[in-house]
N, C-alpha and C. Protein backbone atom coordinates (compact mmCIF):
# COMPACT_ATOMS: atom_id res chain seq x y z
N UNK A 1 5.59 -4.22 -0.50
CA UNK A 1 4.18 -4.33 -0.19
C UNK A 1 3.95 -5.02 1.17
N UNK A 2 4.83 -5.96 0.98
CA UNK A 2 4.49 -6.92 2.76
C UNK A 2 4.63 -5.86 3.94
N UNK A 3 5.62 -4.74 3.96
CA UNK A 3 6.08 -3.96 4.83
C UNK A 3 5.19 -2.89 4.89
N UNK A 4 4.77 -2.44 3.87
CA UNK A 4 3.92 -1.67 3.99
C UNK A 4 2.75 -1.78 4.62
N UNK A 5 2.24 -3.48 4.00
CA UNK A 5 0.37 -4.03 4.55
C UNK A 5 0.70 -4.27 6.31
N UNK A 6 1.89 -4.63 6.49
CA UNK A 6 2.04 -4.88 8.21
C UNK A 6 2.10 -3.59 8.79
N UNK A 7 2.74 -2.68 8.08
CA UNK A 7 3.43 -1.48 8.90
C UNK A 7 2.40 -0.22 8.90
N UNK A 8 1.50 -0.13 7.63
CA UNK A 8 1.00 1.11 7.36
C UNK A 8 -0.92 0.64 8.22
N UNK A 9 -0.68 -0.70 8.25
CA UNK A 9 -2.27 -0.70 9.06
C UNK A 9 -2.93 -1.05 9.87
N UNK A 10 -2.91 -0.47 11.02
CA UNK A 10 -3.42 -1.19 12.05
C UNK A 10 -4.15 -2.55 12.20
N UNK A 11 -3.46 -3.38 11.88
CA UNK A 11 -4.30 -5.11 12.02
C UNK A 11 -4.95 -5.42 12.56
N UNK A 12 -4.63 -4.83 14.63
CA UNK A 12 -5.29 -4.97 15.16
C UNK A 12 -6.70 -4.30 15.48
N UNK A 13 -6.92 -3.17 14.83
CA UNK A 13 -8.29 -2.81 14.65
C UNK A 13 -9.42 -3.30 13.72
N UNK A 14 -8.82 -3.84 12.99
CA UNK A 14 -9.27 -3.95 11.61
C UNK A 14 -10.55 -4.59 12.25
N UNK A 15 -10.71 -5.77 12.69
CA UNK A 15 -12.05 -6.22 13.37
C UNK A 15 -12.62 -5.88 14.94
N UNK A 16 -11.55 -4.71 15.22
CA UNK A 16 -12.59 -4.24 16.28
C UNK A 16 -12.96 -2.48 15.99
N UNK A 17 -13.19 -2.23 14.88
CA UNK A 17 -13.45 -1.12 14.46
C UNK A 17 -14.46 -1.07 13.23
N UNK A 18 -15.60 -0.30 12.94
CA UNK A 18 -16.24 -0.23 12.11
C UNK A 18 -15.87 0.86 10.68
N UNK A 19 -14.85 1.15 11.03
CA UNK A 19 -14.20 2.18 10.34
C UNK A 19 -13.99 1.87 9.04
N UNK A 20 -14.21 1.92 7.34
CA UNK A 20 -13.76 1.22 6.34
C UNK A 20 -12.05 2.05 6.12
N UNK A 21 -11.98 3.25 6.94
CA UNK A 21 -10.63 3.66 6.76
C UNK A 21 -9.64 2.61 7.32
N UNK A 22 -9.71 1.48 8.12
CA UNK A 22 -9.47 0.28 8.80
C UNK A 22 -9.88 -0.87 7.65
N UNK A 23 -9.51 -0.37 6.90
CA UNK A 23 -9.51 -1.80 5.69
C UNK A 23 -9.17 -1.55 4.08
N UNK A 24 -8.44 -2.68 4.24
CA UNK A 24 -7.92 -2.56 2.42
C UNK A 24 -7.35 -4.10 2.03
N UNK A 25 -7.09 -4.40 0.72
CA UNK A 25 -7.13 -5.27 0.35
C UNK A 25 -5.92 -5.20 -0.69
N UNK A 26 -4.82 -6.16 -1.08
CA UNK A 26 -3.77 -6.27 -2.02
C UNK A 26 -4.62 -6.60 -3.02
N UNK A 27 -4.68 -5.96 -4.37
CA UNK A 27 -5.14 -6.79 -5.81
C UNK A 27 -4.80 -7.85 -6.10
N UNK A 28 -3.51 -8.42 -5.54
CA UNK A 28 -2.79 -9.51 -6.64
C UNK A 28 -3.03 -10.86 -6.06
N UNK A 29 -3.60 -10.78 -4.55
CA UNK A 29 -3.84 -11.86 -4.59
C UNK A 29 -5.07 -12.05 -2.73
N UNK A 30 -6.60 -12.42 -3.66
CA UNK A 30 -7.08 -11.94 -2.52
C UNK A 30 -8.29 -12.95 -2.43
N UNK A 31 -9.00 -13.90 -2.00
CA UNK A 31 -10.46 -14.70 -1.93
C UNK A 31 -11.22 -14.63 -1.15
N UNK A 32 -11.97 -15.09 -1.59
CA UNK A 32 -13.49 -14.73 -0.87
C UNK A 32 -14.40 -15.65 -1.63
N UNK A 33 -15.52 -16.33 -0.69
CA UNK A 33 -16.18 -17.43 -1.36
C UNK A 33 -17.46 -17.01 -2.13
N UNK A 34 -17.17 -17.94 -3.46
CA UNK A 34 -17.71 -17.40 -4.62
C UNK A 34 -18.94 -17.08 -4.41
N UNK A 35 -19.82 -17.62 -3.52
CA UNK A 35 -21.44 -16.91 -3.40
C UNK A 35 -21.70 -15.92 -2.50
N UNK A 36 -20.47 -15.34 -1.72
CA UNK A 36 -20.86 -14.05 -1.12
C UNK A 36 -20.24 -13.13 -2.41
N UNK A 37 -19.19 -13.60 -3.13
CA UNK A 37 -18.92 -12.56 -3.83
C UNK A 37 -19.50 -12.11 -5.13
N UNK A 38 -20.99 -13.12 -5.58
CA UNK A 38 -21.53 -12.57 -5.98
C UNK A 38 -22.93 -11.89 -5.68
N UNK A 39 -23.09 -11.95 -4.48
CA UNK A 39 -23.80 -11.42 -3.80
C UNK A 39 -23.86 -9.96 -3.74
N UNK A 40 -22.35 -9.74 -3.34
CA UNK A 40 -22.13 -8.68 -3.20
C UNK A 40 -21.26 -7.42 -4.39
N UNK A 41 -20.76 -8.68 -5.36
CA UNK A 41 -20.29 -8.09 -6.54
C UNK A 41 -19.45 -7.06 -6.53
N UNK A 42 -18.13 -7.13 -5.30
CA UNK A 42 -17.28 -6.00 -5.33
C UNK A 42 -16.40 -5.32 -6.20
N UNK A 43 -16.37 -6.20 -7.30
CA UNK A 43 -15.31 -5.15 -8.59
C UNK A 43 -16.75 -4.22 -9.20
N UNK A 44 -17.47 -4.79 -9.63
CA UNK A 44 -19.13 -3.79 -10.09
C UNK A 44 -19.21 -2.46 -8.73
N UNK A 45 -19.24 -3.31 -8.14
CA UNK A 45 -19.30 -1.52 -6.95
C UNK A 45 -18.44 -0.63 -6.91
N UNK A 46 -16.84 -1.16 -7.19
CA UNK A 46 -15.91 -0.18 -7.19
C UNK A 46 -15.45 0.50 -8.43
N UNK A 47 -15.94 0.08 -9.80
CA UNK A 47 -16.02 0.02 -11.20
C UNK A 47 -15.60 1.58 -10.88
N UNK A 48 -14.15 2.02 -11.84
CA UNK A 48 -13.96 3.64 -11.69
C UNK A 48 -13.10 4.23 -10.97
N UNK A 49 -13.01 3.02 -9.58
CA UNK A 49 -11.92 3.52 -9.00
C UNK A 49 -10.44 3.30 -9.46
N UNK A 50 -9.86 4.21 -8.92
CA UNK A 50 -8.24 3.99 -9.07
C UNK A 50 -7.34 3.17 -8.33
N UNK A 51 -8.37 3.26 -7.04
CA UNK A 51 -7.65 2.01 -5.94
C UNK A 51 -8.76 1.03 -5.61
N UNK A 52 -8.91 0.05 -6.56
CA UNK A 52 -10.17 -0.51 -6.89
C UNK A 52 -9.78 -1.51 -5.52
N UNK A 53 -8.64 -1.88 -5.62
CA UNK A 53 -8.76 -3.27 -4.43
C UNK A 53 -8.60 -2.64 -2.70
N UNK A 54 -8.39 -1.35 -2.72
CA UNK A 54 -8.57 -0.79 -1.52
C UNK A 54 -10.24 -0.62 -1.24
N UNK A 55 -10.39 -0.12 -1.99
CA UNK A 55 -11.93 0.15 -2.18
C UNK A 55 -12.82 -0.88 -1.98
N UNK A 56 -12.52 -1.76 -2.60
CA UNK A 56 -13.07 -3.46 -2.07
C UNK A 56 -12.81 -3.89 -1.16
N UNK A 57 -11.72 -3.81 -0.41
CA UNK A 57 -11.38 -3.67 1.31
C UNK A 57 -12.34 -3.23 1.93
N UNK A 58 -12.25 -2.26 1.79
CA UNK A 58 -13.41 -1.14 2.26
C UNK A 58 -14.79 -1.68 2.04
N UNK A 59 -15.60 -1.49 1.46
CA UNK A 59 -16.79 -1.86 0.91
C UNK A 59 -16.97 -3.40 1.26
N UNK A 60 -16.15 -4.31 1.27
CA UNK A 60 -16.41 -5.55 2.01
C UNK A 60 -16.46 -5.47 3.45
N UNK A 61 -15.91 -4.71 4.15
CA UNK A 61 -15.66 -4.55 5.40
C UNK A 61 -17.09 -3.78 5.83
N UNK A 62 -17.47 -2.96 4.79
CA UNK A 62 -18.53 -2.27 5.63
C UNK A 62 -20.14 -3.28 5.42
N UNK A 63 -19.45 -3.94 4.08
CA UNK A 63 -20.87 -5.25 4.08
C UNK A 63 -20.45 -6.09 5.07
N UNK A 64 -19.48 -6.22 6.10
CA UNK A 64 -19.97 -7.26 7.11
C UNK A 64 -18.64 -8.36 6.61
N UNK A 65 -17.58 -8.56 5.75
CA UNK A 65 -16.50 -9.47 5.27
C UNK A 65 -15.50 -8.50 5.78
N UNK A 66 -14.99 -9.12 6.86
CA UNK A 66 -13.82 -8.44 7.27
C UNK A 66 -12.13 -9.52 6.82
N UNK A 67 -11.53 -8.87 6.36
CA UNK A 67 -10.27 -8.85 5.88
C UNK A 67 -9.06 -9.99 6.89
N UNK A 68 -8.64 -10.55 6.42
CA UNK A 68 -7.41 -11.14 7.32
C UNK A 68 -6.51 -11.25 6.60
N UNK A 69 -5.21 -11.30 6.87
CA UNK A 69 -4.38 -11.83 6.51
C UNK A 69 -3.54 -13.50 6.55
N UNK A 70 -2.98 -13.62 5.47
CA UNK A 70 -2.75 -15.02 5.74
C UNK A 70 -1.88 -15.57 4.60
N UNK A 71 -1.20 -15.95 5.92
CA UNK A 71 0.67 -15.98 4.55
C UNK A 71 0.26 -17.57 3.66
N UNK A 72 0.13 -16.93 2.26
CA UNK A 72 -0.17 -17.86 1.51
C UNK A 72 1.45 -18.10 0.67
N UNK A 73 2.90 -17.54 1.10
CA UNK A 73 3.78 -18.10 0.44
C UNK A 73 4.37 -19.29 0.06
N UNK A 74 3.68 -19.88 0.30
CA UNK A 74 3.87 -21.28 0.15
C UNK A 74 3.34 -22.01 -1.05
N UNK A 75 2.02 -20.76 -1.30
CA UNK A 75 0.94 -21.61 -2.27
C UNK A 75 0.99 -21.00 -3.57
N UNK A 76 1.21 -19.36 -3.15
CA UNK A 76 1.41 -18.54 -4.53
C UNK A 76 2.52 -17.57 -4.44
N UNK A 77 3.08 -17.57 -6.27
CA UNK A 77 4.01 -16.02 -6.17
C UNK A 77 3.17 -15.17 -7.15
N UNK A 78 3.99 -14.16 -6.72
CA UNK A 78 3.02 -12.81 -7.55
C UNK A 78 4.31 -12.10 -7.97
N UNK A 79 4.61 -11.44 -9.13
CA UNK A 79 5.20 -10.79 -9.37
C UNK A 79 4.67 -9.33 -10.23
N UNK A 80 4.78 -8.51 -9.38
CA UNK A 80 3.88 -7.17 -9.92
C UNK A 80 4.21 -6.37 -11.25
N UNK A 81 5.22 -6.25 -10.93
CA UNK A 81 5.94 -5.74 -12.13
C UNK A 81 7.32 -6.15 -12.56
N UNK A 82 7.32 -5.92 -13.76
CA UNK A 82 8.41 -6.20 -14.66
C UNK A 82 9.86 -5.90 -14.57
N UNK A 83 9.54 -4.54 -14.00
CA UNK A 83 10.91 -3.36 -14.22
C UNK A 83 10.64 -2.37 -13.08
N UNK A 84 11.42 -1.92 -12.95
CA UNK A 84 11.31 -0.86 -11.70
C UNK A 84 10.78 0.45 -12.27
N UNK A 85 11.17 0.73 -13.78
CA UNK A 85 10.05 1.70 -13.74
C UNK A 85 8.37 1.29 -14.18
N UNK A 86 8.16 0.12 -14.50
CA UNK A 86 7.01 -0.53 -14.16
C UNK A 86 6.25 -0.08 -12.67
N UNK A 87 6.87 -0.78 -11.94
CA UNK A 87 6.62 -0.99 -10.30
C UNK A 87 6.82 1.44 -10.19
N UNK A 88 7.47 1.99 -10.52
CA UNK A 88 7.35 3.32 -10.38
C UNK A 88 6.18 3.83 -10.97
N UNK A 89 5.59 3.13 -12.01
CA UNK A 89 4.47 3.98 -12.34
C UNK A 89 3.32 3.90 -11.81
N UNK A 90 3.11 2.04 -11.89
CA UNK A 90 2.50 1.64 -10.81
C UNK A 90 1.97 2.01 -9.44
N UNK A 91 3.18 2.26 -8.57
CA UNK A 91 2.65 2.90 -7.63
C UNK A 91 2.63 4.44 -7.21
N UNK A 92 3.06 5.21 -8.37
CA UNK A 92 2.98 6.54 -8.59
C UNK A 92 1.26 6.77 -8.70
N UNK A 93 0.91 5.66 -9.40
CA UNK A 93 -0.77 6.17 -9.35
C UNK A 93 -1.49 5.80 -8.19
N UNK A 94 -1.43 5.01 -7.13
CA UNK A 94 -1.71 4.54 -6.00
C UNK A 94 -0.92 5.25 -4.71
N UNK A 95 0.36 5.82 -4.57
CA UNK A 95 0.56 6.25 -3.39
C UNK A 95 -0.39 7.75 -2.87
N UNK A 96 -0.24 8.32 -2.97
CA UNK A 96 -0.67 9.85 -2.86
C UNK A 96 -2.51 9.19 -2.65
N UNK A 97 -2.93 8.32 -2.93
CA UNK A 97 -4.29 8.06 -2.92
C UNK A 97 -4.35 7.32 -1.52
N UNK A 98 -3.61 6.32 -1.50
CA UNK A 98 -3.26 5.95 0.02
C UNK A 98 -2.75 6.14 1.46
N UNK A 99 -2.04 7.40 0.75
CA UNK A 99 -1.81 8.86 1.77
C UNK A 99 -3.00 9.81 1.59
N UNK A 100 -3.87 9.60 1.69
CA UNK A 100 -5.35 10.35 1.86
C UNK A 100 -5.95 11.07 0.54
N UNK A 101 -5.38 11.06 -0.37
CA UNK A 101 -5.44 11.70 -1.27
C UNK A 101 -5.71 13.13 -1.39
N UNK A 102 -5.39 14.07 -0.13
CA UNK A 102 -5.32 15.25 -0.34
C UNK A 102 -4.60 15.98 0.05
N UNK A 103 -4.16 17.00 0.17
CA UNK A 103 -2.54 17.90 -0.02
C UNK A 103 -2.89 17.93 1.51
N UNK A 104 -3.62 17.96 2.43
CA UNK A 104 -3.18 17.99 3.82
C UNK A 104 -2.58 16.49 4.67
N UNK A 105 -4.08 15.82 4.71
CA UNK A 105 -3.22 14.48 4.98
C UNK A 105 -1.81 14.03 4.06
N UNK A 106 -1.66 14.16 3.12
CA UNK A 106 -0.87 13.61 2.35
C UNK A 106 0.23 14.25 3.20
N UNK A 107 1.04 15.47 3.26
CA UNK A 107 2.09 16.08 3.49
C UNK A 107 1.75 15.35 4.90
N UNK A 108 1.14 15.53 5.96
CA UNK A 108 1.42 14.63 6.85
C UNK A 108 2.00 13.40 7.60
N UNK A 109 0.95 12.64 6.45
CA UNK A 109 1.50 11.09 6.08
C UNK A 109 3.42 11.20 5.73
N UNK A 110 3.29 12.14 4.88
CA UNK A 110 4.64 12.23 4.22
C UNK A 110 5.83 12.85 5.33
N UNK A 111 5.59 12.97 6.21
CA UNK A 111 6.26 14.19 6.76
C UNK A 111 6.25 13.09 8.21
N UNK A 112 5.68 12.08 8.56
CA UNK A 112 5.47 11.17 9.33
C UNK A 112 5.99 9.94 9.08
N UNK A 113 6.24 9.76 7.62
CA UNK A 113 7.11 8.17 6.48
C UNK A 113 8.36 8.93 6.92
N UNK A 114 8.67 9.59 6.09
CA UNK A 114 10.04 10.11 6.50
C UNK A 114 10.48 10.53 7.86
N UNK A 115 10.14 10.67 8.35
CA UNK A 115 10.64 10.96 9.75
C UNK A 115 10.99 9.50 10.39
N UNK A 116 9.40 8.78 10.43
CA UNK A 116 9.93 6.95 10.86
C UNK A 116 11.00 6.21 10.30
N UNK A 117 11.42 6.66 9.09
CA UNK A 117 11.94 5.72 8.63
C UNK A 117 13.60 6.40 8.32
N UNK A 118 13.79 7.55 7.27
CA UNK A 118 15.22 7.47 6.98
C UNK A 118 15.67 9.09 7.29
N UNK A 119 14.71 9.93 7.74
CA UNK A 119 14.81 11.14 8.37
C UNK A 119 15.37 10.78 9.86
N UNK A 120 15.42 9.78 10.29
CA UNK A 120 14.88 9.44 11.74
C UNK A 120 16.30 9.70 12.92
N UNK A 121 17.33 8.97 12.36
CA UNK A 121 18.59 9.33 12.62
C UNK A 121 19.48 10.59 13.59
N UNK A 122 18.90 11.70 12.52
CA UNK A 122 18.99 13.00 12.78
C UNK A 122 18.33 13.13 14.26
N UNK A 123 17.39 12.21 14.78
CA UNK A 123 16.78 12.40 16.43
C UNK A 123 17.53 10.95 17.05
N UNK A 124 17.63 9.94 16.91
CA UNK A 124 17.72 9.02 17.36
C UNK A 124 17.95 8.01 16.64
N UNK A 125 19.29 7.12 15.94
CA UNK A 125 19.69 6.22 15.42
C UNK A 125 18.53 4.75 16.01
N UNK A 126 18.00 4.99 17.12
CA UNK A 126 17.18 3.69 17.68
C UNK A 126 15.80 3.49 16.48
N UNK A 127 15.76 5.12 16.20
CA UNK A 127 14.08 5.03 15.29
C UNK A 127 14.88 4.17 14.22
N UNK A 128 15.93 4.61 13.20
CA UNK A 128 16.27 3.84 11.88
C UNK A 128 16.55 2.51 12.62
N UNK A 129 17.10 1.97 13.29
CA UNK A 129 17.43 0.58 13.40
C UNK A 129 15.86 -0.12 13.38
N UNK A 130 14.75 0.53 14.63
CA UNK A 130 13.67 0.17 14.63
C UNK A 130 12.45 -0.44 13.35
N UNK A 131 12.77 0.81 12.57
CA UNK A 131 11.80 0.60 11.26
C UNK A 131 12.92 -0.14 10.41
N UNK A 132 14.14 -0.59 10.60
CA UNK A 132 14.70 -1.24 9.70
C UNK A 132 14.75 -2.55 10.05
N UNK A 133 14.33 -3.08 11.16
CA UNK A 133 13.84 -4.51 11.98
C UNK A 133 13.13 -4.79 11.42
N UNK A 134 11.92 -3.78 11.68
CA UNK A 134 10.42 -3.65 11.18
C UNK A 134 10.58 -4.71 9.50
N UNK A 135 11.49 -3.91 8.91
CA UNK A 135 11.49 -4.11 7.13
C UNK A 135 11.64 -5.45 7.43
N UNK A 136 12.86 -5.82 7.80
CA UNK A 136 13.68 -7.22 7.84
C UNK A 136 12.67 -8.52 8.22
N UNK A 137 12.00 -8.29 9.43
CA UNK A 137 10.91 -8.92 9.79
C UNK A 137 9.72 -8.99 8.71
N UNK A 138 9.57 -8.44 8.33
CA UNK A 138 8.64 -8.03 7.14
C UNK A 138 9.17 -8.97 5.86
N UNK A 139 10.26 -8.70 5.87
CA UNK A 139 10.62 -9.37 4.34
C UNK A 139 11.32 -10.94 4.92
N UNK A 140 11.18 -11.19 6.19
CA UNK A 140 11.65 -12.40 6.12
C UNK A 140 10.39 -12.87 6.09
N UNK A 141 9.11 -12.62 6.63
CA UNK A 141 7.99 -13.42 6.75
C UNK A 141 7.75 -13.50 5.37
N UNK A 142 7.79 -12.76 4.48
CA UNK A 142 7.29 -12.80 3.08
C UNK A 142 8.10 -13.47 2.46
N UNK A 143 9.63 -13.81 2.39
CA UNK A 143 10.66 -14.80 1.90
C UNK A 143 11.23 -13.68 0.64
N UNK A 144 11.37 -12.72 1.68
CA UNK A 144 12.02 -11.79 0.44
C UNK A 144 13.63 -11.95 1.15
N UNK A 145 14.20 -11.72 -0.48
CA UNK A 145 15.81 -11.72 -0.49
C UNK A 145 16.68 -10.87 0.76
N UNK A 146 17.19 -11.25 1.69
CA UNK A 146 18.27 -10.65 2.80
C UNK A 146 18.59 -9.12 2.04
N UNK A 147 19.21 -9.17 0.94
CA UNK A 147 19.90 -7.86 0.05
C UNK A 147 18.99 -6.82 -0.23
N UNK A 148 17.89 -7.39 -0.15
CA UNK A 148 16.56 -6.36 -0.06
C UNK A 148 16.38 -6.05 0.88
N UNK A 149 16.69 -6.66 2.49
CA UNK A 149 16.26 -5.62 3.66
C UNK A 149 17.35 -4.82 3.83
N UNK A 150 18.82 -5.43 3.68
CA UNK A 150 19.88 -4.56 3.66
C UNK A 150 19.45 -3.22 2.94
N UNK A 151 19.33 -2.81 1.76
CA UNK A 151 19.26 -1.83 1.18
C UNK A 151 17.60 -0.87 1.60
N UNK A 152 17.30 -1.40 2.71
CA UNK A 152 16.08 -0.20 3.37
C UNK A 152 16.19 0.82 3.51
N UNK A 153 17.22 1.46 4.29
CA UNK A 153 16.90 2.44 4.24
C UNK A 153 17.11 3.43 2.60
N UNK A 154 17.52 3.15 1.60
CA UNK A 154 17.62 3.25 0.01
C UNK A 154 15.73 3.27 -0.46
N UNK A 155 15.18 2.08 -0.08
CA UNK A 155 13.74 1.94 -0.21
C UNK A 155 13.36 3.51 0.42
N UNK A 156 13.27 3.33 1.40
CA UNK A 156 12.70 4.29 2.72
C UNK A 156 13.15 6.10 1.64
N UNK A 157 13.88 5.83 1.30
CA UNK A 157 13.74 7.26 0.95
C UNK A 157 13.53 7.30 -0.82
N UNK A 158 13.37 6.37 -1.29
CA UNK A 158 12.74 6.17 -2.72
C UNK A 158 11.59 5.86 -2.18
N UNK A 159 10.78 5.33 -1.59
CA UNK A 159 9.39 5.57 -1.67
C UNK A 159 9.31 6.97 -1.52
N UNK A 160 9.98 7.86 -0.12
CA UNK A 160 9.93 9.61 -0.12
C UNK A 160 9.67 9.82 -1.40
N UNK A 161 10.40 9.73 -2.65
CA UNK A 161 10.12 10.44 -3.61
C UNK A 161 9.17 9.97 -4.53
N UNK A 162 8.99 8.55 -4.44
CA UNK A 162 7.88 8.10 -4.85
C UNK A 162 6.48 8.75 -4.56
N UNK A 163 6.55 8.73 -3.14
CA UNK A 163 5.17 9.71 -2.58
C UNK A 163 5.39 10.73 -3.25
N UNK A 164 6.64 11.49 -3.33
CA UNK A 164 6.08 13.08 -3.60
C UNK A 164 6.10 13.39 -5.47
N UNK A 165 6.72 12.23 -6.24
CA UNK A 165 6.32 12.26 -7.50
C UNK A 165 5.00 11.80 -7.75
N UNK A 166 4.51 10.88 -6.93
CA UNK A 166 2.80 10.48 -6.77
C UNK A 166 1.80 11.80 -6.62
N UNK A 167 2.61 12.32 -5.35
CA UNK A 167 1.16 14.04 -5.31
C UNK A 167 1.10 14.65 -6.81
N UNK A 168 2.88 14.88 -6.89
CA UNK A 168 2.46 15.96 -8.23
C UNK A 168 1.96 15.72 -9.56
N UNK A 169 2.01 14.23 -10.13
CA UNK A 169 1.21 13.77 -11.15
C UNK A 169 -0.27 13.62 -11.16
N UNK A 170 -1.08 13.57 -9.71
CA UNK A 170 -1.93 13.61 -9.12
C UNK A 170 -2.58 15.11 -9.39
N UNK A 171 -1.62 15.72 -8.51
CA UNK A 171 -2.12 17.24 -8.51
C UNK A 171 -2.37 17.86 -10.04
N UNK A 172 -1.27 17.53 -10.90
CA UNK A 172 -1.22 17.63 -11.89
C UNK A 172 -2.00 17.34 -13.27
N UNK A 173 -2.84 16.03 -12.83
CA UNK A 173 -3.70 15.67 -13.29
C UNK A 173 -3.00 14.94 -14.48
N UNK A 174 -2.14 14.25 -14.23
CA UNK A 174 -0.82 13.45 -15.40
C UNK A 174 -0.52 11.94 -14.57
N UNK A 175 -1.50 11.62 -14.46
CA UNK A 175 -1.43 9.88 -14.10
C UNK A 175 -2.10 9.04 -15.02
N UNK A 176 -0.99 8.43 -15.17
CA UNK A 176 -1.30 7.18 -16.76
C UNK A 176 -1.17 5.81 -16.17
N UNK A 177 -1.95 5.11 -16.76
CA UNK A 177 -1.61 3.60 -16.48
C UNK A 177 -2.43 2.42 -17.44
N UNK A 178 -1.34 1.87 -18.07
CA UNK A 178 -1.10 1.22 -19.23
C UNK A 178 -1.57 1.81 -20.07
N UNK A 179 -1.21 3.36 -20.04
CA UNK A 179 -1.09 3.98 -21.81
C UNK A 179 -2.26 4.88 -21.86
N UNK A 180 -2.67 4.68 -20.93
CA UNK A 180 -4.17 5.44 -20.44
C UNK A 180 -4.08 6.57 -19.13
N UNK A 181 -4.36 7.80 -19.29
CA UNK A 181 -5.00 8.76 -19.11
C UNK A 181 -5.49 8.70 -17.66
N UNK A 182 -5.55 8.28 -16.46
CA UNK A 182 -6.75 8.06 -15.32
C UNK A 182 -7.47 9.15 -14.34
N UNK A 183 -6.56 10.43 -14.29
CA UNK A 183 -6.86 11.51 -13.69
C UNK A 183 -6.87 12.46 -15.01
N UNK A 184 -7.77 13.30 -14.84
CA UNK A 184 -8.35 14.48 -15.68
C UNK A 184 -6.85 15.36 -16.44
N UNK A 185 -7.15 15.63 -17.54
CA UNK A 185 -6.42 16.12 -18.12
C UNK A 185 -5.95 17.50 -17.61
């Protein structure tokens, strides 16, 4: 997730752009002071969605609360999931939605992950070392385990299939989460 929130979004636009496609928000761990947020009541507005805390990114950003980041490792841990096929189902229902959620952007996005990251080789060994800095940097700021950036490029092409088992449960209309049903039968 750390690699992704640094890598997949332009930071530096985020407050010089009015764009809500320029904003999103992690669920697991996010504040905002209690009398704008009931002011503005962002889980009630996004009530339905599937990417409820992107959506609240969004929708805060376009009420005027723009987003920062800010390494709180010090203060909190989060642990998302349990099991790796936890964390697979998990974000089986969220990727393909964050790749645009539709069969054009998506194959794009997809066809643009893979290429940056473990396709990359095949043109230039500089791109894989690059996005594998990228990771390392990423997971050292977050205080993730050394053995976890080692094994990136392994990530880099399990998310690939992550994304593309994400479209087709999507497309498919076979995305569950916790035992529940969320896209149309």
């Amino acid at each position: 997730v750390p690699f992704t929130t640094l890598s997949g979004l332009p930071w530096f636009l985020v407050r010089r752009t009015k764009s809500r496609l320029v904003a999103a928000l992690n669920g697991q761990v996010w504040m905002m002071d209690a009398k704008r947020y009931h002011d503005l009541e962002p889980h009630e507005r996004v009530r339905g969605e599937i990417l409820e805390d992107v959506e609240i990114g969004r929708y805060l950003k376009t009420s005027g609360v723009f987003p920062r980041l800010i390494d709180l490792t010090d203060h909190a841990a989060v642990r998302m999931y349990a099991s790796f096929g936890d964390a697979w189902r998990g974000f089986r229902k969220n990727a393909y939605l964050l790749m645009g959620g539709h069969p054009v952007p998506f194959v794009v996005y997809l066809i643009l992950f893979a290429a940056a990251t473990w396709l990359s080789p095949a043109v230039w060994l500089g791109f894989l070392i690059s996005a594998w800095a990228l990771k390392i940097l990423c997971d050292r700021l977050a205080d993730i385990p050394v053995t976890v950036s080692l094994l990136a490029p392994v990530s880099f092409m399990l998310a690939t299939f992550l994304q593309l088992d994400s479209a087709l449960a999507h497309w498919r209309g076979r995305v569950t989460w916790k035992d529940r049903s969320i896209v149309g039968d």
